[in-house]
Protein backbone atom coordinates (compact mmCIF):
# COMPACT_ATOMS: atom_id res chain seq x y z
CA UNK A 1 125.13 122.02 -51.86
CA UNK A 2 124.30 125.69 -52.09
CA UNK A 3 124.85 128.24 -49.64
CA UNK A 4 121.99 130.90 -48.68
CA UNK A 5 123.07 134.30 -49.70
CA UNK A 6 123.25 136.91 -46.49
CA UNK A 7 121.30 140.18 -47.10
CA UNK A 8 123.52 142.86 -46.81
CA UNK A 9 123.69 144.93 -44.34
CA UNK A 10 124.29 148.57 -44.69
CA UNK A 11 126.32 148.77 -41.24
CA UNK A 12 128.53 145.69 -42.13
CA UNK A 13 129.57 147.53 -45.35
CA UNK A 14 130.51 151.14 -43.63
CA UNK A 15 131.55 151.87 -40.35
CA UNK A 16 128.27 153.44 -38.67
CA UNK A 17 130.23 156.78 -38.44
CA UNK A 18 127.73 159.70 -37.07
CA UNK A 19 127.27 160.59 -40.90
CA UNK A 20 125.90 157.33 -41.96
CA UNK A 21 123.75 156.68 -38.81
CA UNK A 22 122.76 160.53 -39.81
CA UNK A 23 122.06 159.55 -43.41
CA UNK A 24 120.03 156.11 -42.31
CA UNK A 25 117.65 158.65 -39.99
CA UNK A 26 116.39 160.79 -42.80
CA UNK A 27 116.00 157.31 -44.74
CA UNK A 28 113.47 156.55 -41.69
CA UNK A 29 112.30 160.46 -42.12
CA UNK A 30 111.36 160.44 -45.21
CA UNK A 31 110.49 156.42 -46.14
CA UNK A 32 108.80 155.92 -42.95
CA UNK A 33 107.72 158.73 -40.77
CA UNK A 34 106.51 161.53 -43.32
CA UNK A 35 104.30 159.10 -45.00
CA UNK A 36 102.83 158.14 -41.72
CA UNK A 37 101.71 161.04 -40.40
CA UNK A 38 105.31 162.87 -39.74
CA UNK A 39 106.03 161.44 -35.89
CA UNK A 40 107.59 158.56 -34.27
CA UNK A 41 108.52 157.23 -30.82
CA UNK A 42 112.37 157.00 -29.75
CA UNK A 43 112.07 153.63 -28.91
CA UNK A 44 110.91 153.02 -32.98
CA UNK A 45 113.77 154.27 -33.74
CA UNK A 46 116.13 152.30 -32.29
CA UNK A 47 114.70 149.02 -32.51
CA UNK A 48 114.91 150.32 -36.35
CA UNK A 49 118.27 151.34 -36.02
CA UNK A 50 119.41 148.01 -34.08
CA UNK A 51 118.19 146.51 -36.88
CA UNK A 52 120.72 148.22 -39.06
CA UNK A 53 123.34 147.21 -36.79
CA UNK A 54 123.54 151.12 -35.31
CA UNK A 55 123.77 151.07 -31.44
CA UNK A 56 121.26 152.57 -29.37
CA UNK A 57 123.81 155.20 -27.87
CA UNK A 58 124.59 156.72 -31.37
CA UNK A 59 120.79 156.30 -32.18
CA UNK A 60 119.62 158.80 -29.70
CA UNK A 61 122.91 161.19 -30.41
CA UNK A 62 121.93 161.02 -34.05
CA UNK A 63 118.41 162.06 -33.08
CA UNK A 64 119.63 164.80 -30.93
CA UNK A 65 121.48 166.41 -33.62
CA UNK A 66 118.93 166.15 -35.83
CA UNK A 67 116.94 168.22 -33.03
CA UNK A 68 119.30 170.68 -33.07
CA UNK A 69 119.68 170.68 -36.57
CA UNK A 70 115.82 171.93 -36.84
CA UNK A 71 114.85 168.50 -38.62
CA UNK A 72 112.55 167.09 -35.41
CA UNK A 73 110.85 168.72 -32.22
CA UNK A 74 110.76 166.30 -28.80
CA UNK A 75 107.61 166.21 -27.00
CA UNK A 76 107.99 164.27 -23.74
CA UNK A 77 105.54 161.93 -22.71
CA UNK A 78 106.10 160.86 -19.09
CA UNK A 79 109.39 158.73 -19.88
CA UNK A 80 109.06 158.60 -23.63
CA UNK A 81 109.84 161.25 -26.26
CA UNK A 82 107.60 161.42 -29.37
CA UNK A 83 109.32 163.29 -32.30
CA UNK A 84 107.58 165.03 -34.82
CA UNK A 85 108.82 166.47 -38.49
CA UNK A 86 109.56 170.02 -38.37
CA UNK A 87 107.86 171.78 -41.54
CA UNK A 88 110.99 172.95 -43.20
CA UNK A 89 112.19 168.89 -42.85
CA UNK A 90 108.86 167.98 -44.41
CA UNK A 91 109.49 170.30 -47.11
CA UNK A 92 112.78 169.16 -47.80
CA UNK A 93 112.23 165.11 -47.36
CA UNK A 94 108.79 165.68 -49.59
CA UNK A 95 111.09 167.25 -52.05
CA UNK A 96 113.85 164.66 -51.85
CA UNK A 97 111.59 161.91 -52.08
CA UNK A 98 110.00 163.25 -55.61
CA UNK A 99 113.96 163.36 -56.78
CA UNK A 100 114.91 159.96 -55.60
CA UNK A 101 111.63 158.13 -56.67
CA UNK A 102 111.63 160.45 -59.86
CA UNK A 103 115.37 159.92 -60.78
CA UNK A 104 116.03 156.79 -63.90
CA UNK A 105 119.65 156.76 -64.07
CA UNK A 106 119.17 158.10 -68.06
CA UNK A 107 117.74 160.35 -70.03
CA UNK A 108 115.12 159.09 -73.45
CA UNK A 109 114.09 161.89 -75.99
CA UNK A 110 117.52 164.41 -75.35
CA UNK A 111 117.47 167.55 -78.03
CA UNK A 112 120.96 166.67 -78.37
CA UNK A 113 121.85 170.57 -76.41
CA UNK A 114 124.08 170.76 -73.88
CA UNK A 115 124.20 173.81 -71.19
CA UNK A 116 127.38 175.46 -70.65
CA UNK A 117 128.88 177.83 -67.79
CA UNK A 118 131.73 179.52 -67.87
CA UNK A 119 132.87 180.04 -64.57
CA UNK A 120 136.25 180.50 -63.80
CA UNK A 121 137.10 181.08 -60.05
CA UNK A 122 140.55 182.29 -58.84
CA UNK A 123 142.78 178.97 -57.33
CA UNK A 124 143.14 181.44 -53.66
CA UNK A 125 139.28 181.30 -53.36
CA UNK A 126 138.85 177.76 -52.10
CA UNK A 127 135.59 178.62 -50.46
CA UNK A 128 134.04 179.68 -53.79
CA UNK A 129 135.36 177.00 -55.89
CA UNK A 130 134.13 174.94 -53.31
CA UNK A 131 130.52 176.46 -53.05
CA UNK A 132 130.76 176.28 -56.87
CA UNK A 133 131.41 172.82 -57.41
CA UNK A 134 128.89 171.51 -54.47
CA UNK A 135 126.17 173.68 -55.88
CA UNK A 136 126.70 172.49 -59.44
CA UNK A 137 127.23 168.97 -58.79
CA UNK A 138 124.13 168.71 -57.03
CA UNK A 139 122.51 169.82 -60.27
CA UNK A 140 123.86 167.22 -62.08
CA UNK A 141 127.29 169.75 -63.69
CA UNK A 142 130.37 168.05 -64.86
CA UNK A 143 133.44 169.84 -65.23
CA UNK A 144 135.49 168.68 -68.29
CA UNK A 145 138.26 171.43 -68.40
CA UNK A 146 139.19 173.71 -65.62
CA UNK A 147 136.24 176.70 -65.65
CA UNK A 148 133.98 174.72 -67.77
CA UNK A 149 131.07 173.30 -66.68
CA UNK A 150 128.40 171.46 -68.73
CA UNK A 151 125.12 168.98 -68.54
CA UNK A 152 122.89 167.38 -71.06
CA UNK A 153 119.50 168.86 -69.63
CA UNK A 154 118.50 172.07 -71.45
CA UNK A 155 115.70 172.65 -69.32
CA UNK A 156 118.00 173.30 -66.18
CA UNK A 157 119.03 176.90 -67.35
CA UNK A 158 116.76 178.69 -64.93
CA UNK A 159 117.76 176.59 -62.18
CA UNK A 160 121.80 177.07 -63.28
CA UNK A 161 120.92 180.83 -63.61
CA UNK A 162 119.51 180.74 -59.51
CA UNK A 163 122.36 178.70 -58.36
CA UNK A 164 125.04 181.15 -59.45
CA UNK A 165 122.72 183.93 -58.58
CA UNK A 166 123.27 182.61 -54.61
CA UNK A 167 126.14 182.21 -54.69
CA UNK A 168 126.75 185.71 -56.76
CA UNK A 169 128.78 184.47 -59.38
CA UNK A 170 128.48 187.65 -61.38
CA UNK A 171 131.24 186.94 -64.01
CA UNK A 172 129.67 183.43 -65.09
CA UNK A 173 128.16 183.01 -68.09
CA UNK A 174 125.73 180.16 -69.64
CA UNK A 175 125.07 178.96 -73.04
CA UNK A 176 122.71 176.48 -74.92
CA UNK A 177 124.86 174.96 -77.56
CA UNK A 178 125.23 171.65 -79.53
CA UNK A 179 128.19 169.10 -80.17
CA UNK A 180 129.03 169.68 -84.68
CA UNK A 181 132.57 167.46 -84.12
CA UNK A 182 136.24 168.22 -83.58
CA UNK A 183 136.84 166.34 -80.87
CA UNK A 184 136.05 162.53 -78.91
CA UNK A 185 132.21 163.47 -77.76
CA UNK A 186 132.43 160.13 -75.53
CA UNK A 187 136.01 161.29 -74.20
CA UNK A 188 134.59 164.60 -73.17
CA UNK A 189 131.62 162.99 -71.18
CA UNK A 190 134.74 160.55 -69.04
CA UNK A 191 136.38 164.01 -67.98
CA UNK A 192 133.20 165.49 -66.93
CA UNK A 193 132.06 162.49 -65.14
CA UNK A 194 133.09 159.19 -63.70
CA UNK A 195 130.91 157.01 -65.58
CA UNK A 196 132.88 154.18 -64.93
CA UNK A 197 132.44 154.63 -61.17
CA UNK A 198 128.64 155.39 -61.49
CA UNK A 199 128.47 151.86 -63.56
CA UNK A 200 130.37 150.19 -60.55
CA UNK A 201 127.72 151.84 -58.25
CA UNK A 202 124.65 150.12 -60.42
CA UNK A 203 126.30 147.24 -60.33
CA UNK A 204 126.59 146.59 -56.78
CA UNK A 205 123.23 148.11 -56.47
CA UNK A 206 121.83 144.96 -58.56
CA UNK A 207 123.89 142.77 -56.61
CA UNK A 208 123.06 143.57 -52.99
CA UNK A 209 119.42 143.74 -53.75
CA UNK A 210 118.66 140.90 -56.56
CA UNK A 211 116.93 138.43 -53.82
CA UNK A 212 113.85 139.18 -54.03
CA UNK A 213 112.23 137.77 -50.47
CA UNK A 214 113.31 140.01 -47.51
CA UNK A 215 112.89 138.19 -44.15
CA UNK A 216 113.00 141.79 -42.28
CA UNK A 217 110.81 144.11 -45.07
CA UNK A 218 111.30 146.96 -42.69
CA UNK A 219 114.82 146.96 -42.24
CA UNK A 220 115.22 145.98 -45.93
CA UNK A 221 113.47 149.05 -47.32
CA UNK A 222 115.36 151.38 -45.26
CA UNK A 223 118.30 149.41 -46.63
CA UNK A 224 117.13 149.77 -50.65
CA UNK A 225 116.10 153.54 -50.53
CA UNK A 226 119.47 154.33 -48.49
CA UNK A 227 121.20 152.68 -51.65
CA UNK A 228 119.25 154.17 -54.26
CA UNK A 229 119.11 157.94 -52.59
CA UNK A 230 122.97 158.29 -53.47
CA UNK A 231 122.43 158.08 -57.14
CA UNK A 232 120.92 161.40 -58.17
CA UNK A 233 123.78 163.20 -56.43
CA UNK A 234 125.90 160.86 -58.40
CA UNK A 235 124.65 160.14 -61.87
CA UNK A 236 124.52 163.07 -64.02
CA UNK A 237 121.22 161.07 -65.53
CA UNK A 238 122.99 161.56 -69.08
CA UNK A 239 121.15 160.91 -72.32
CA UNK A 240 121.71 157.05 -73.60
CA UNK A 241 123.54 158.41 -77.01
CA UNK A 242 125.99 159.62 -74.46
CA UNK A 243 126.32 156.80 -72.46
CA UNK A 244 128.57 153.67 -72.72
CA UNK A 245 126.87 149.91 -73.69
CA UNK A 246 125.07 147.96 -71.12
CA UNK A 247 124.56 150.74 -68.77
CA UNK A 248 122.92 149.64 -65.44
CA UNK A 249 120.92 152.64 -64.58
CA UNK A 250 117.70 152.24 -65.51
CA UNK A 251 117.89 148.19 -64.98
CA UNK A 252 118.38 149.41 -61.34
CA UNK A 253 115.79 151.80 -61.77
CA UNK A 254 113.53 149.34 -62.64
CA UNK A 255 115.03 147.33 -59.79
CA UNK A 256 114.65 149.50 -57.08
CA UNK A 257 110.78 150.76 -57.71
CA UNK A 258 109.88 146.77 -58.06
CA UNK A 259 111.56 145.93 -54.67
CA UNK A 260 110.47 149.38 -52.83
CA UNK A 261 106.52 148.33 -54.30
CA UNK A 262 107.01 144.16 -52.92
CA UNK A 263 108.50 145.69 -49.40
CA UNK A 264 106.90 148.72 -48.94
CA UNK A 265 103.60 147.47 -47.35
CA UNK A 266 105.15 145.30 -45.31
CA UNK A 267 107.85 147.88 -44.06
CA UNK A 268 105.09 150.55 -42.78
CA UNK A 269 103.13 147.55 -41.35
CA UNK A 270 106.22 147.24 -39.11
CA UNK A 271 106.91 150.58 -38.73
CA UNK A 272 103.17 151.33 -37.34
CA UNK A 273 103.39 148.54 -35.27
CA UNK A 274 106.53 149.30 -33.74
CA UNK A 275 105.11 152.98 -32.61
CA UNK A 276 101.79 151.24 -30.88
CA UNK A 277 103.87 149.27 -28.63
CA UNK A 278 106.30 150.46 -26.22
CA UNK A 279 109.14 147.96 -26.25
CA UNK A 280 110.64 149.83 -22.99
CA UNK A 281 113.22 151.88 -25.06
CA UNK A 282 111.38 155.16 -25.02
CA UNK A 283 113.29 157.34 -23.03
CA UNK A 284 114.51 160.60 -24.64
């Protein structure tokens, strides 16, 4: 006798904190509402969020804050509260929704260059190592050697060069150069990234979404794309020569746009529906 396997549930594996019910709302922004015309009822959003296992108290804080934050604008409506996508959040979801569907988890065709900044900040500035590291490990950096900083992807030297321009870095300095040998290449790449972490992350990844029938599509998209949005801020996307053998990435890749395409209809069928009917939750 076999047992049915549960879909997982992103709220049963993390404690639904303020920052994950945060990070499942711009999931809904930029999955559900921009592509549907950029507003939603309240009471959408937390039947959505119920679904997530997210109570309905720190639903409408999370959508408060991200009021505040600039991200929606309330208009009432007798009782009910319609929110609508403020244009700098459009901006930024429409932009975070080209990385995230764009990203592979590796890199075919590499020149076999690596970019390299030198970028030593004093151990009493914790502030600016701080801004440095955020700003280039969102760009996909690794740091192999204190003051060091390096990634695969030649064609990220203009973007580098703007990043330490912000934050005026004046004393870094960047180079295009290529690996001739002294040294263990794959050893190098282990220091500058935890690949063996990122290969954990695929893994479960491909686990918690291998069934391919979802009995709630809605709630099971929002659950996928909140899984897969992680990984660019992650995975370094590093050129296969670079990686180790059997790497999951683009196996979840593949994964991920398959089950987004077989849910995705279904999802903003629900999602429509639930923002035609008032289900007596609308209050703001």
């Amino acid at each position: 006798m076999t047992t049915a396997r549960a879909e997982p549930t992103l709220s049963r594996r993390h404690a639904a904190g303020s920052e994950t019910v945060r990070g499942l709302l711009i999931t809904v922004l930029g999955e559900l509402v921009l592509p549907t015309g950029g507003s939603a009822w309240t009471s959408a959003f937390l039947d959505l969020l119920d679904r997530l296992g997210v109570e309905e108290k720190a639903g409408r804080q999370a959508l408060m804050r991200m009021a505040a934050d600039g991200w929606l604008t309330g208009e009432r409506h007798g009782r009910r509260t319609l929110w609508r996508l403020a244009p700098s959040a459009e901006q930024l979801l429409t932009e975070g929704t080209e990385r995230i569907y764009g990203f592979r988890g590796v890199t075919r065709d590499w020149d076999g260059q690596f970019v390299l900044v030198l970028a030593r900040v004093p151990e009493t500035d914790r502030s600016a190592r701080h801004l440095l590291r955020t700003r280039l490990s969102w760009i996909g950096f690794g740091t192999p050697a204190p003051g060091l900083w390096i990634s695969p992807h030649s064609g990220r030297v203009a973007e580098v060069e703007r990043v330490l321009a912000e934050a005026s870095f004046d004393e870094a300095r960047v180079f295009l150069a290529r690996y001739h040998g002294g040294g263990d290449l794959p050893g190098m790449i282990r220091q500058a990234w935890d690949v063996d972490a990122i290969q954990s992350r695929y893994s479960q990844f491909l686990a918690d979404f291998a069934g391919p029938v979802a009995a709630d599509p809605l709630a099971r998209v929002v659950e996928l794309v909140h899984a897969w949005r992680r990984f660019p801020s992650i995975d370094p996307e590093l050129p296969s020569e670079l990686l180790p053998p059997l790497w999951s990435g683009e196996r979840a890749a593949d994964l991920f746009a398959e089950r987004q395409a077989s849910w995705s209809a279904g999802a903003r069928r629900g999602w429509m529906a639930l923002n035609e009917v008032d289900v007596g939750r609308g209050a703001g």
